[in-house]
C-alpha atoms as a PDB file:
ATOM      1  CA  UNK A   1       2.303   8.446  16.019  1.00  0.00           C
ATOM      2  CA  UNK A   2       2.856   9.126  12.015  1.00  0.00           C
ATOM      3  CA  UNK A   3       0.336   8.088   9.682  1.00  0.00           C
ATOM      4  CA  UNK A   4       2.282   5.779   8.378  1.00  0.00           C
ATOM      5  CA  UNK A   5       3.224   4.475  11.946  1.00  0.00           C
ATOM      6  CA  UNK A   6      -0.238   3.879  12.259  1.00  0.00           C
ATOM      7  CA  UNK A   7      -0.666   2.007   9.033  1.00  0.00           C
ATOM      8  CA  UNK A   8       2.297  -0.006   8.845  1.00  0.00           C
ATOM      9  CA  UNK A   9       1.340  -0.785  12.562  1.00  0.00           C
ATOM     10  CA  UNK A  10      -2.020  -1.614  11.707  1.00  0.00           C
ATOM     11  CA  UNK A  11      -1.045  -3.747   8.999  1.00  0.00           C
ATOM     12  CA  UNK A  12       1.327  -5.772  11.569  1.00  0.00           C
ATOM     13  CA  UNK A  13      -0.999  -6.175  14.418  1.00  0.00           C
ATOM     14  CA  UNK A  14      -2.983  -8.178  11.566  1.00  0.00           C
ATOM     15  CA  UNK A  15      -0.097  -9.990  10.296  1.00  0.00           C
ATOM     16  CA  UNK A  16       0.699 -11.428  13.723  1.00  0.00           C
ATOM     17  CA  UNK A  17      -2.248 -12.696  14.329  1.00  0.00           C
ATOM     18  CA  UNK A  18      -2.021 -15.258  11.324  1.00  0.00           C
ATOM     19  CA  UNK A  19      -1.886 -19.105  11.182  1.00  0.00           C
ATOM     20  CA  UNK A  20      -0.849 -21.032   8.187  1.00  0.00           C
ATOM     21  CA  UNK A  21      -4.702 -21.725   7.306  1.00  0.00           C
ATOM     22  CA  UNK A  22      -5.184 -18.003   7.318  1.00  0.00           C
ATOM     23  CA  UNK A  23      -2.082 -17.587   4.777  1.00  0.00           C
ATOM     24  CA  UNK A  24      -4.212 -19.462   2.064  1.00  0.00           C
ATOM     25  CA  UNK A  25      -7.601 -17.534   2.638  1.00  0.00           C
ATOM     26  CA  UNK A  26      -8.307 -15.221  -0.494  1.00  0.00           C
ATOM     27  CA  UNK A  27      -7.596 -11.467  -0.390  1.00  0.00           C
ATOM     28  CA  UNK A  28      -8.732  -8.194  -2.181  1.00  0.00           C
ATOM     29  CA  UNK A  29      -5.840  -8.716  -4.742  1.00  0.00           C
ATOM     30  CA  UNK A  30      -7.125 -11.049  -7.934  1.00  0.00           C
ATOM     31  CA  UNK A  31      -4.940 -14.163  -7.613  1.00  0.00           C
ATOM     32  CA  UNK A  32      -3.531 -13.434  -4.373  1.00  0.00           C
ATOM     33  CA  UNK A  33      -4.044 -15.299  -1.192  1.00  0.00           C
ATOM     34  CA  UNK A  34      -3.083 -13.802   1.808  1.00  0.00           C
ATOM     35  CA  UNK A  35       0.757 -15.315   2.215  1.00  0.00           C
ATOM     36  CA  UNK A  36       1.043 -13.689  -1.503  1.00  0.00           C
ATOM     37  CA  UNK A  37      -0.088 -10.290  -0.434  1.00  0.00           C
ATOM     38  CA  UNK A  38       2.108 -10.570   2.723  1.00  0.00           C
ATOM     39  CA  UNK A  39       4.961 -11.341   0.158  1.00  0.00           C
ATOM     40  CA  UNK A  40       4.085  -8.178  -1.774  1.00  0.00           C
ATOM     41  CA  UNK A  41       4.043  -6.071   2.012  1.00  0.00           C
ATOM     42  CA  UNK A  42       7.335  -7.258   2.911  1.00  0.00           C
ATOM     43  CA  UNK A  43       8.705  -6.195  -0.579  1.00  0.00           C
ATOM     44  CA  UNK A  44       6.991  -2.861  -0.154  1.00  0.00           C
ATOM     45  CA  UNK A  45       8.264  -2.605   2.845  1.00  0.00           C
ATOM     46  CA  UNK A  46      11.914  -3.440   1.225  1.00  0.00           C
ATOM     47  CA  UNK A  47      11.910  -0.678  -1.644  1.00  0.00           C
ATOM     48  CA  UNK A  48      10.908   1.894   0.843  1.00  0.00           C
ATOM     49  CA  UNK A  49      13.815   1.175   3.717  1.00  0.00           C
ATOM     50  CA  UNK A  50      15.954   0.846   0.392  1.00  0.00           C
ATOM     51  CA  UNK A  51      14.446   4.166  -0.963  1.00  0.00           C
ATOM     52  CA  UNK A  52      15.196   6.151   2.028  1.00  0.00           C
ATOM     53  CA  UNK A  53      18.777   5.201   1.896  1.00  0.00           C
ATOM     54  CA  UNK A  54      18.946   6.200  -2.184  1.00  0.00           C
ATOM     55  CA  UNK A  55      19.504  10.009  -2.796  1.00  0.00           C
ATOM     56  CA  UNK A  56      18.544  11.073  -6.084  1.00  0.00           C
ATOM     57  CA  UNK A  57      20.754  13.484  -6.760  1.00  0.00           C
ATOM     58  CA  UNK A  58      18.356  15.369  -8.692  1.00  0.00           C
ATOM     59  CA  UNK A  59      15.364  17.418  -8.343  1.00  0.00           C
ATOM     60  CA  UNK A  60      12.030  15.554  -8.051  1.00  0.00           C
ATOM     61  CA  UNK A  61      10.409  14.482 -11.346  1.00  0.00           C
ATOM     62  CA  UNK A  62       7.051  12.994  -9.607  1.00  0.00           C
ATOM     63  CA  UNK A  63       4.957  13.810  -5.803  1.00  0.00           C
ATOM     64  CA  UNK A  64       2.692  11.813  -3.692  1.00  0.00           C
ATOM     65  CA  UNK A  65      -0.063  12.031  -6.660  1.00  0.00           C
ATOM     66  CA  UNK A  66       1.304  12.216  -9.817  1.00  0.00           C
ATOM     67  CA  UNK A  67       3.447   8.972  -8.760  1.00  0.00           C
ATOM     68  CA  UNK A  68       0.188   7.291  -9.159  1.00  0.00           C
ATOM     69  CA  UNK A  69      -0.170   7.910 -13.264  1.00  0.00           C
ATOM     70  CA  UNK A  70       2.746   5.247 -13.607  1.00  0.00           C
ATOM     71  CA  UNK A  71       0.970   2.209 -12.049  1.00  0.00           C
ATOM     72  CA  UNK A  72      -1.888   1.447 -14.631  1.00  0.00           C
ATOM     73  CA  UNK A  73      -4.819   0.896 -12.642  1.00  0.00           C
ATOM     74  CA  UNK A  74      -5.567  -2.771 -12.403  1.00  0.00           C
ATOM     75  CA  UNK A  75      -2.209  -4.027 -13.628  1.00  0.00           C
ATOM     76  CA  UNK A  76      -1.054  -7.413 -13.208  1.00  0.00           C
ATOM     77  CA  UNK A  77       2.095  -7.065 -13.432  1.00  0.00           C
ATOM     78  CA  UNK A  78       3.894  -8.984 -11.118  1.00  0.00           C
ATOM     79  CA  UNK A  79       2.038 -11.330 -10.227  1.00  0.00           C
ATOM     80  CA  UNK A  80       2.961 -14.517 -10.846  1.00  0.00           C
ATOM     81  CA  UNK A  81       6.510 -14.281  -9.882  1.00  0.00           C
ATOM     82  CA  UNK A  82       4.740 -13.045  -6.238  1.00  0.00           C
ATOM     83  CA  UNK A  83       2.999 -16.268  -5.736  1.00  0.00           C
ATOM     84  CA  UNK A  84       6.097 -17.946  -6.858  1.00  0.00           C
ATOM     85  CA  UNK A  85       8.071 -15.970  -4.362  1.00  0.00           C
ATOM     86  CA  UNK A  86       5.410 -16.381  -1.438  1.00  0.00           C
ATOM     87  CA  UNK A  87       5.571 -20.292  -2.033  1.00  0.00           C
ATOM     88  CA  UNK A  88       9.349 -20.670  -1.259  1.00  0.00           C
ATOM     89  CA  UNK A  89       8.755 -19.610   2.082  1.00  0.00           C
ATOM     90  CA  UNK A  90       8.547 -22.437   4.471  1.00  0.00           C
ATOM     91  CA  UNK A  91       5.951 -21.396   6.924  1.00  0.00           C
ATOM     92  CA  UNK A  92       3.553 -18.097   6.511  1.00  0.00           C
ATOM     93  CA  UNK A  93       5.538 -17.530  10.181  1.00  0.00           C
ATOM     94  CA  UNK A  94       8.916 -16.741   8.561  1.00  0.00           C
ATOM     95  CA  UNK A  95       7.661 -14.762   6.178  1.00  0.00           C
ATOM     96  CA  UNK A  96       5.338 -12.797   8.921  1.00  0.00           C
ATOM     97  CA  UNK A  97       8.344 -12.407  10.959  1.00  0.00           C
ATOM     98  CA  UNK A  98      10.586 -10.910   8.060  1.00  0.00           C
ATOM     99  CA  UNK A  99       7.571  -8.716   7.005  1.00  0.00           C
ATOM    100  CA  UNK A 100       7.574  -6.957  10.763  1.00  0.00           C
ATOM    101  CA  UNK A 101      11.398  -6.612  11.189  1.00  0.00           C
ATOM    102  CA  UNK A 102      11.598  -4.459   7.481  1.00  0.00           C
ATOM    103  CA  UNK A 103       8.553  -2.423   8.363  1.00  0.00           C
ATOM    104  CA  UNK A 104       9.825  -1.143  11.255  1.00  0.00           C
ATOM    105  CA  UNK A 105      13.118  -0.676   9.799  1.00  0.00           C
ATOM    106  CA  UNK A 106      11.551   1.339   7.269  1.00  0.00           C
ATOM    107  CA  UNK A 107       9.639   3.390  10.090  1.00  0.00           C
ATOM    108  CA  UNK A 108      13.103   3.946  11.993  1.00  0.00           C
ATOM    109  CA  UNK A 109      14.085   5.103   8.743  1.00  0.00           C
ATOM    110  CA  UNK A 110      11.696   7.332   7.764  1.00  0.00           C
ATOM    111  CA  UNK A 111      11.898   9.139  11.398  1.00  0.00           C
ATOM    112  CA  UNK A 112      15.789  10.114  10.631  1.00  0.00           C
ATOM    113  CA  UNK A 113      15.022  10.624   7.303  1.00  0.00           C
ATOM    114  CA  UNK A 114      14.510  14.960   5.895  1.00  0.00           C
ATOM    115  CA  UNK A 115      11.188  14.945   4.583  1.00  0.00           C
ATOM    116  CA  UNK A 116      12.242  17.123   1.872  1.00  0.00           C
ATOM    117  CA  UNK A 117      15.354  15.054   0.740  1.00  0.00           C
ATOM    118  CA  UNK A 118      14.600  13.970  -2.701  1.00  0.00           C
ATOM    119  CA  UNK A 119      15.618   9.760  -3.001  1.00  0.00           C
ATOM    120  CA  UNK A 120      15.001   7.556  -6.001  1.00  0.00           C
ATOM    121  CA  UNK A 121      12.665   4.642  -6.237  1.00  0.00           C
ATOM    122  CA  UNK A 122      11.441   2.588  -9.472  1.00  0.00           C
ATOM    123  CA  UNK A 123      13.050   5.061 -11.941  1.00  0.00           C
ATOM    124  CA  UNK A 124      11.782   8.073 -10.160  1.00  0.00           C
ATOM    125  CA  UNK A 125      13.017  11.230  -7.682  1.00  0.00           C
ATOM    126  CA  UNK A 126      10.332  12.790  -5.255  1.00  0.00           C
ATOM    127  CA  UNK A 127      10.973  14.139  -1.615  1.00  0.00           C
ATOM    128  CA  UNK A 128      10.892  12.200   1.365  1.00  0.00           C
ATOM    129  CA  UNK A 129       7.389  13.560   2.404  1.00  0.00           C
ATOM    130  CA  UNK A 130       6.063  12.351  -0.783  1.00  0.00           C
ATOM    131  CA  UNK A 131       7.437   9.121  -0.920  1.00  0.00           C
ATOM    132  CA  UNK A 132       6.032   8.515   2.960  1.00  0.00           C
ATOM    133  CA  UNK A 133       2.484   9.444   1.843  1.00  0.00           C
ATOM    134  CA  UNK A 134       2.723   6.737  -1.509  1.00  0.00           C
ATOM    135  CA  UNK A 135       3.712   4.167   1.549  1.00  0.00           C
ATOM    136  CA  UNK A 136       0.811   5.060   3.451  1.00  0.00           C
ATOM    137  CA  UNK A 137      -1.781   4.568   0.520  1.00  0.00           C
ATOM    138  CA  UNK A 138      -0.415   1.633  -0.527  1.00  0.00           C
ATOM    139  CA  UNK A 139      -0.921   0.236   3.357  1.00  0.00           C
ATOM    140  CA  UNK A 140      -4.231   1.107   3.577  1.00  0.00           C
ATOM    141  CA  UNK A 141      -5.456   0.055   0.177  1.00  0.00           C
ATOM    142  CA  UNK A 142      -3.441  -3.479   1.033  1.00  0.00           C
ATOM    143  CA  UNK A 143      -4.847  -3.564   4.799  1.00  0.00           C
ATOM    144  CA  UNK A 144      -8.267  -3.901   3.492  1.00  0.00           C
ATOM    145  CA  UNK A 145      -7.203  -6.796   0.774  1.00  0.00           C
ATOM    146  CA  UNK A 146      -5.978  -8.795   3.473  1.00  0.00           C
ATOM    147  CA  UNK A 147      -8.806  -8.599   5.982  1.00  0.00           C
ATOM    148  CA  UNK A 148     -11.601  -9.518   2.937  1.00  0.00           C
ATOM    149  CA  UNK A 149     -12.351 -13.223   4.478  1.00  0.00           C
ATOM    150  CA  UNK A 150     -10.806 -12.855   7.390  1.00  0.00           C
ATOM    151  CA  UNK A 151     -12.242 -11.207  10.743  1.00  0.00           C
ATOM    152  CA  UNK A 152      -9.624  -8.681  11.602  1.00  0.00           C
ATOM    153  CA  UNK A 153      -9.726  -4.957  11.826  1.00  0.00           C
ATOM    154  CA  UNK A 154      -9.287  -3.085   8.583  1.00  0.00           C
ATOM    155  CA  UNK A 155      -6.672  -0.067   8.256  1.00  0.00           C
ATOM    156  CA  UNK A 156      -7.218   3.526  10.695  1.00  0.00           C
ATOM    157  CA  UNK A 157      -8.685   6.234  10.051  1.00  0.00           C
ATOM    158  CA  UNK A 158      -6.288   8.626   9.230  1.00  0.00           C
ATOM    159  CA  UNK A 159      -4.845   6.305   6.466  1.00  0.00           C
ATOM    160  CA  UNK A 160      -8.069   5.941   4.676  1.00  0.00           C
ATOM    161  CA  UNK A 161      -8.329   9.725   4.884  1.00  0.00           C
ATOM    162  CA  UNK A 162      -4.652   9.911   2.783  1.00  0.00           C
ATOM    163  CA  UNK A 163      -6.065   7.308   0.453  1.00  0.00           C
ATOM    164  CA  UNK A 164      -9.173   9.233  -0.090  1.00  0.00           C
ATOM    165  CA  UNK A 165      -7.374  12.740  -0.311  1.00  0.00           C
ATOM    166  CA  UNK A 166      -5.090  10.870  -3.026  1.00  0.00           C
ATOM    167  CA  UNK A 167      -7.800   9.432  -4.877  1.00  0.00           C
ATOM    168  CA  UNK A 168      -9.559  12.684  -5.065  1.00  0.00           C
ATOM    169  CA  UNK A 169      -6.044  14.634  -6.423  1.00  0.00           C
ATOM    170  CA  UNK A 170      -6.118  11.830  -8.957  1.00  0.00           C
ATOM    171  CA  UNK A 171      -9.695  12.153 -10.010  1.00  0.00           C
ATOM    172  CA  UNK A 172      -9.790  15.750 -10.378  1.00  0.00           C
ATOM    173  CA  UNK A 173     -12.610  16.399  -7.510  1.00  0.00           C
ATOM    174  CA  UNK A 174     -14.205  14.957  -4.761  1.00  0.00           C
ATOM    175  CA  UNK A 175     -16.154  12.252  -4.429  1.00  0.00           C
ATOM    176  CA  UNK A 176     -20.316  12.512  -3.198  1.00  0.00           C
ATOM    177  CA  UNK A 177     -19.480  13.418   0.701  1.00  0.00           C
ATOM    178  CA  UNK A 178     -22.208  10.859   1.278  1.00  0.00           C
ATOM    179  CA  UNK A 179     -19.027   8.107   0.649  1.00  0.00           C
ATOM    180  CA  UNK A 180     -17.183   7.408   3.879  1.00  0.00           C
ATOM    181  CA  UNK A 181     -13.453   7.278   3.538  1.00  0.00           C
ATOM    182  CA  UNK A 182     -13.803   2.916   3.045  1.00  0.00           C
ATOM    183  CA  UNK A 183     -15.968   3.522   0.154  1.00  0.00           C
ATOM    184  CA  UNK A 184     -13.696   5.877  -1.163  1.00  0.00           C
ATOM    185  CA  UNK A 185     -11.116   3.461  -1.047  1.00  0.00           C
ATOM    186  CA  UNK A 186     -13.080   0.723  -2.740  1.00  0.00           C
ATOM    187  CA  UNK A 187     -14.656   2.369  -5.118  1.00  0.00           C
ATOM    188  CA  UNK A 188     -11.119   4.434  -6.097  1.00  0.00           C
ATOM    189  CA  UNK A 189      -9.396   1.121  -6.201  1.00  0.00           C
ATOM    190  CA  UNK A 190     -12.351  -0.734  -8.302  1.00  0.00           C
ATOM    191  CA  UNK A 191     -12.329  -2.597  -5.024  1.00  0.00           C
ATOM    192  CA  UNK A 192     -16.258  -1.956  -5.375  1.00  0.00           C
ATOM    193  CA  UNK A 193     -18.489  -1.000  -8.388  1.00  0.00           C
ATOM    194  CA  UNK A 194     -18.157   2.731  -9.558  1.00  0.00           C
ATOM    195  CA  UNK A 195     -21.337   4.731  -9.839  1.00  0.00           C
ATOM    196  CA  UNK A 196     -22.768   5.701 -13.361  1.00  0.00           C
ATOM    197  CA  UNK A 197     -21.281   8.954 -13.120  1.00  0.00           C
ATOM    198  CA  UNK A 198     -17.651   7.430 -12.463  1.00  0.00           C
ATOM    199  CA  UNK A 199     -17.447   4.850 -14.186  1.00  0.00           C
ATOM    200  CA  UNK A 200     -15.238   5.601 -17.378  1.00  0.00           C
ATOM    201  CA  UNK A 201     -12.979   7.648 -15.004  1.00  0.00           C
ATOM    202  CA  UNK A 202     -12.287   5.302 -11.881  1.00  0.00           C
ATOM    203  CA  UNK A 203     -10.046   2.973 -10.788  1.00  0.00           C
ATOM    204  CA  UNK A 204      -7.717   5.977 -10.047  1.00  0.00           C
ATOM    205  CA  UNK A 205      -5.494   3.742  -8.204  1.00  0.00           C
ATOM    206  CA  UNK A 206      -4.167   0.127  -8.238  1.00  0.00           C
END
């Protein structure tokens, strides 16, 4: 199983499990419940399968880290018009369901898909391989938003290991080995408090 296999799956096997109350429980994303963040999945889920069928016809201009440096850390871009979006769904089911059948179009995708093919997404060219590693980040870092109040797994191991190895690339060294691969992940994504020695350099992601 890919990484992102294993997030994306991850991801779903905590999506299914959702009622409606569960759709209005906060989430790691400020102003986001949990139907909003599933919103902003399926949408993810959307620009990659749409990605992966966009050459570029160019030569990359960004990779798996430096695509990073173009999403202001903390940002809110975006996120009104998610709630509004999330709303017009009828039932947190339809919008579960719609969620899961793009993922795994995106993952059939990705499988046929060269990994050094270069495709365009939000203004940019970067290979295959380095768009599939963005994906996975952005899984993880979302799988732990949408399990803060509720009691469901959080995201794999090897996922948080690509968020960490990202974060790092993006911070210019490594973080105290003493953080486990979660920490990283909070603490990269001002999910959690950055120490002293960090704190004028981190969040390094959104």
């Amino acid at each position: 199983m890919s990484v992102l296999e294993q997030a994306y799956e991850g991801l779903l096997a905590v999506t299914g499990s959702l009622d409606e109350p569960d759709g209005w429980q906060p989430t790691g994303c400020a102003g986001w419940c949990v139907r909003d963040l599933v919103f902003h999945l399926l949408a993810d889920a959307q620009r990659a399968l749409v990605a992966l069928h966009t050459p570029a016809g160019r030569r990359p201009d960004t990779d798996a880290v430096s695509y990073w440096r173009g999403f202001p850390a903390g940002s809110d871009a975006g996120l009104r018009a998610t709630r509004a979006c999330a709303t017009a769904f009828g039932s947190l089911g339809g919008l579960v369901a719609l969620h899961a059948e793009t993922a795994r179009a995106a993952l059939h995708a990705v499988d046929r898909a060269d990994p050094e093919a270069v495709v365009a997404t939000q203004g940019h060219a970067l290979r295959v391989a380095d768009l599939v590693d963005t994906l996975v980040v952005e899984a993880a870092v979302h799988h732990l938003d949408l399990v803060v109040a509720l009691e469901r797994p959080g995201p794999g191991a090897e996922p948080l290991a690509q968020v960490r190895r990202t974060a790092e690339a993006l911070l210019g060294e490594a973080f105290d080995a003493a953080y486990d691969d979660l920490t990283v992940a909070r603490l990269a994504t001002g999910r959690a408090p950055a120490p002293p020695a960090l704190a004028d350099r981190l969040p390094v992601l959104s």
